[in-house]
C-alpha atoms as a PDB file:
ATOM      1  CA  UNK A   1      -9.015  29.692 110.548  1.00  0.00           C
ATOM      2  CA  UNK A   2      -7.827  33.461 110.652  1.00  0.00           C
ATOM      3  CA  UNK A   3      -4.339  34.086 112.787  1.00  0.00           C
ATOM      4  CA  UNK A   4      -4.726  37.704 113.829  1.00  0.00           C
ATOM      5  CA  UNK A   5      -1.968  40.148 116.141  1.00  0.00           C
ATOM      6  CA  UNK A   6      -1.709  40.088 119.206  1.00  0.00           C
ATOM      7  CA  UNK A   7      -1.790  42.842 121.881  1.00  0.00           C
ATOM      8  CA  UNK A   8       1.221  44.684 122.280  1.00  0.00           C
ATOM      9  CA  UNK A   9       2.861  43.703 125.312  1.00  0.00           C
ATOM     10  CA  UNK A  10       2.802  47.066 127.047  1.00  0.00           C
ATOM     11  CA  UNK A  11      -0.788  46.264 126.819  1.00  0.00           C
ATOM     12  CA  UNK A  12      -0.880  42.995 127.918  1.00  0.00           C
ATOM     13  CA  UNK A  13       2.314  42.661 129.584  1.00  0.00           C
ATOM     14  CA  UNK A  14       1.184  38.957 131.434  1.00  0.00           C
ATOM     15  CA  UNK A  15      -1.009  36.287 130.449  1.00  0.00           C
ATOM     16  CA  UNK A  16      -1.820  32.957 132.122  1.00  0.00           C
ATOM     17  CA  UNK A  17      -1.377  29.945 129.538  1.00  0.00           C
ATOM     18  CA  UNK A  18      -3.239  26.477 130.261  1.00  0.00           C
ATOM     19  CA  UNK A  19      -2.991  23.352 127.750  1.00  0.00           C
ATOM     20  CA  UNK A  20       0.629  24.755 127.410  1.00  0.00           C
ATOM     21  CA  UNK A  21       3.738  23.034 125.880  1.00  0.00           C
ATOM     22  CA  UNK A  22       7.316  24.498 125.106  1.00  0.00           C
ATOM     23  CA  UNK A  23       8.818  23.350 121.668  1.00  0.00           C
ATOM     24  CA  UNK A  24      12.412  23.445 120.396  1.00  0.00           C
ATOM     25  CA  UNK A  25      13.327  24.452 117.467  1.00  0.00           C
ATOM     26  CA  UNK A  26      15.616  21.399 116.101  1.00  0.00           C
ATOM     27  CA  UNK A  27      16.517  22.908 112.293  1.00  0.00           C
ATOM     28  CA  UNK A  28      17.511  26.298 110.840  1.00  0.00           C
ATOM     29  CA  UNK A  29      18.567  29.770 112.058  1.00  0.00           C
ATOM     30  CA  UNK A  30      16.301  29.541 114.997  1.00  0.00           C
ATOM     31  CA  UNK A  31      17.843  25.743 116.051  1.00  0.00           C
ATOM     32  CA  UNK A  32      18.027  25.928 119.929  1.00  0.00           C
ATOM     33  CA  UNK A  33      15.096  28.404 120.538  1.00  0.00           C
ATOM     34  CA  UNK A  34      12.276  27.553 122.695  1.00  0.00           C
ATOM     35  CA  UNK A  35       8.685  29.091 122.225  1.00  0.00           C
ATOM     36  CA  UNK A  36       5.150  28.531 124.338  1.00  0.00           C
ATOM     37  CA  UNK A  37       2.298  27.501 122.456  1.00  0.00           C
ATOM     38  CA  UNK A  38      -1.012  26.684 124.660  1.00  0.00           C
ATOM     39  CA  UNK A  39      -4.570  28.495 125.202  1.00  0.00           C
ATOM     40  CA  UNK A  40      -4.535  31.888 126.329  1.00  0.00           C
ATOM     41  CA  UNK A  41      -7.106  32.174 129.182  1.00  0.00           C
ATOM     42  CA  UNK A  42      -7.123  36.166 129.047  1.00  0.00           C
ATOM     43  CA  UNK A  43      -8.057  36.025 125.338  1.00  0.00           C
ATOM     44  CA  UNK A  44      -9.632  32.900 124.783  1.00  0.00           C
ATOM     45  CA  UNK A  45      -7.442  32.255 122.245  1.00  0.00           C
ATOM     46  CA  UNK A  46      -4.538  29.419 120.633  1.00  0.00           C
ATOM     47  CA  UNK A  47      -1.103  31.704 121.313  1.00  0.00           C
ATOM     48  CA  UNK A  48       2.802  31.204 119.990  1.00  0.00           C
ATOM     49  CA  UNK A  49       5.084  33.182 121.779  1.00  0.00           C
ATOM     50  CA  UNK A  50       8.720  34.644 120.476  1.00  0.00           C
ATOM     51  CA  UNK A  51      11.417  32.578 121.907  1.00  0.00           C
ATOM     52  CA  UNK A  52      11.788  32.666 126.291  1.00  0.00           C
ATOM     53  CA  UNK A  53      14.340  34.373 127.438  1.00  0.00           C
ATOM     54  CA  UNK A  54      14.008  33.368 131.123  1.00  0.00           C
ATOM     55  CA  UNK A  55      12.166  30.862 133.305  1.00  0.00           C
ATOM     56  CA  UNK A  56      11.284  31.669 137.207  1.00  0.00           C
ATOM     57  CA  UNK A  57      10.585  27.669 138.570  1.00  0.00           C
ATOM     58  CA  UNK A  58       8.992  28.925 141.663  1.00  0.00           C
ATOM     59  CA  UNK A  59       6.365  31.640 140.075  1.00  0.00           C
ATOM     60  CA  UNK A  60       6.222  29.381 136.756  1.00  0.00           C
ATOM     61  CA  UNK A  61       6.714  32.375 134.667  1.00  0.00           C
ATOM     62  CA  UNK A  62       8.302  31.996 131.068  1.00  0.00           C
ATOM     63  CA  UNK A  63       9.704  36.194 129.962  1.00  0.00           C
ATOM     64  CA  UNK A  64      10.100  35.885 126.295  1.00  0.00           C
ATOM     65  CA  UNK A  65      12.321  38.027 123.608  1.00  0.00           C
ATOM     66  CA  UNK A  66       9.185  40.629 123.380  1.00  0.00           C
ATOM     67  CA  UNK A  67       9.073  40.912 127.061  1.00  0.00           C
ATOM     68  CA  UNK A  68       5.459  39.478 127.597  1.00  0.00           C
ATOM     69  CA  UNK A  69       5.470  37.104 130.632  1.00  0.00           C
ATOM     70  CA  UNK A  70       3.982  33.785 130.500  1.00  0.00           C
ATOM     71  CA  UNK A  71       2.118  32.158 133.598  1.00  0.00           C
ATOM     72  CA  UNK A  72       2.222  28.578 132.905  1.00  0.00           C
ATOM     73  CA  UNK A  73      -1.031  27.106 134.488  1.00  0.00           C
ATOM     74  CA  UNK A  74      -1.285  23.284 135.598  1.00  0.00           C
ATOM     75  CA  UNK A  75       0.346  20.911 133.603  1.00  0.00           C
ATOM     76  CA  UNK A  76       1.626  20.924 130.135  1.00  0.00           C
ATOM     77  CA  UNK A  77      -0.609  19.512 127.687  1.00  0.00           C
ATOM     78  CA  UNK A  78      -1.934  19.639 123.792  1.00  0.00           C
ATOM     79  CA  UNK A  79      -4.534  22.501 123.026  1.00  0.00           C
ATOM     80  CA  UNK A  80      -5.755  22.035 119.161  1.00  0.00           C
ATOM     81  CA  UNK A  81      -5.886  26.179 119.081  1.00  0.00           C
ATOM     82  CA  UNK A  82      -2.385  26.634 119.938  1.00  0.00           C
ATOM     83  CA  UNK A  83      -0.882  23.921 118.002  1.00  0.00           C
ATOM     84  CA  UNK A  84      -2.570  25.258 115.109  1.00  0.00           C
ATOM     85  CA  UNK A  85      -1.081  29.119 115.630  1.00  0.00           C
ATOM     86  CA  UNK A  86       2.469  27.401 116.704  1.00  0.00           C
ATOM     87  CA  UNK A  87       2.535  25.196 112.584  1.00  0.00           C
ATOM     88  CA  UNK A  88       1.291  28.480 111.000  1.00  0.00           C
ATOM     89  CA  UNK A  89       3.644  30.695 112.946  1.00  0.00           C
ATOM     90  CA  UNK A  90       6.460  28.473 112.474  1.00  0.00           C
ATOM     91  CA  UNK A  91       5.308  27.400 109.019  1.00  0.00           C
ATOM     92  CA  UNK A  92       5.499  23.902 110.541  1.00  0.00           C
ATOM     93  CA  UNK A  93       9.588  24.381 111.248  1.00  0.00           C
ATOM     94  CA  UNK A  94      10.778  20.601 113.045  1.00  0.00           C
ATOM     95  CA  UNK A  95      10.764  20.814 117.050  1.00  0.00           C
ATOM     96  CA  UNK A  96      10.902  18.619 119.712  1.00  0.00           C
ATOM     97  CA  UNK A  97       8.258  19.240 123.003  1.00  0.00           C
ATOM     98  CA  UNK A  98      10.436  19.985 126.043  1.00  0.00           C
ATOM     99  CA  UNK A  99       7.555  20.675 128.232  1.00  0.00           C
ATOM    100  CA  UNK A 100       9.000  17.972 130.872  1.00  0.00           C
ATOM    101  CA  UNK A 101      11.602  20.515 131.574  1.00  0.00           C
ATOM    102  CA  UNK A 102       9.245  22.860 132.736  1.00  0.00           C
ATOM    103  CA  UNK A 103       7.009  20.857 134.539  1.00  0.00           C
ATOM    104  CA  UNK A 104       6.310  22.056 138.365  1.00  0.00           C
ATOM    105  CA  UNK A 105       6.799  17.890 139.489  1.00  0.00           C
ATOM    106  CA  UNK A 106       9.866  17.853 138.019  1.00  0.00           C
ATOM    107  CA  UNK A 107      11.705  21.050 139.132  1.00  0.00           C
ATOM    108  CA  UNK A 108      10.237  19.573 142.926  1.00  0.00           C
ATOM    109  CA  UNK A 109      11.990  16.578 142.880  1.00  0.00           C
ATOM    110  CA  UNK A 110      15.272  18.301 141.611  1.00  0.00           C
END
């Protein structure tokens, strides 16, 4: 299955990501560094994003090092699509899913 670019961000500056889960990178130069992968609703499409830069709990919006904000819909979950995008992006680097962290029930009961 074909990986192609994505829009530039001044083009698509927001989109709204369902199936969603946030990885950590756990090895390398990029150890620490948390990324979105999910299913793009705007696009219809599996989606990696660079690393977030900034979280807002209340609007559930992820900003990451390109700018593009993320609108994390319902709960985190797998999505086949943006699993596959997130090993070829990453060339399968070791992470750890920290989804929980973002979660809307947890940040409620905090």
């Amino acid at each position: 299955m074909p990986i192609w670019k994505t829009p530039k961000v001044a083009d698509q500056p927001e989109i709204t990501i369902i199936r969603w889960r946030v990885m950590e990178i756990t090895e390398g130069r990029c150890k620490g560094q948390r990324h979105i992968n999910g299913y793009c609703l705007e696009n219809r499409e599996g989606r990696a994003s660079t690393m977030i830069v900034s979280f807002d709990p209340e609007k559930r919006v992820c900003v990451t090092r390109s700018g593009r904000r993320y609108r994390l819909l319902g709960p985190p979950g797998f999505d086949a699509d943006g699993d596959y995008v997130w090993q070829v992006w990453t060339n399968s680097i070791p992470a750890i899913d920290v989804s929980e962290e973002f979660q809307m029930t947890k940040i409620l009961s905090e």
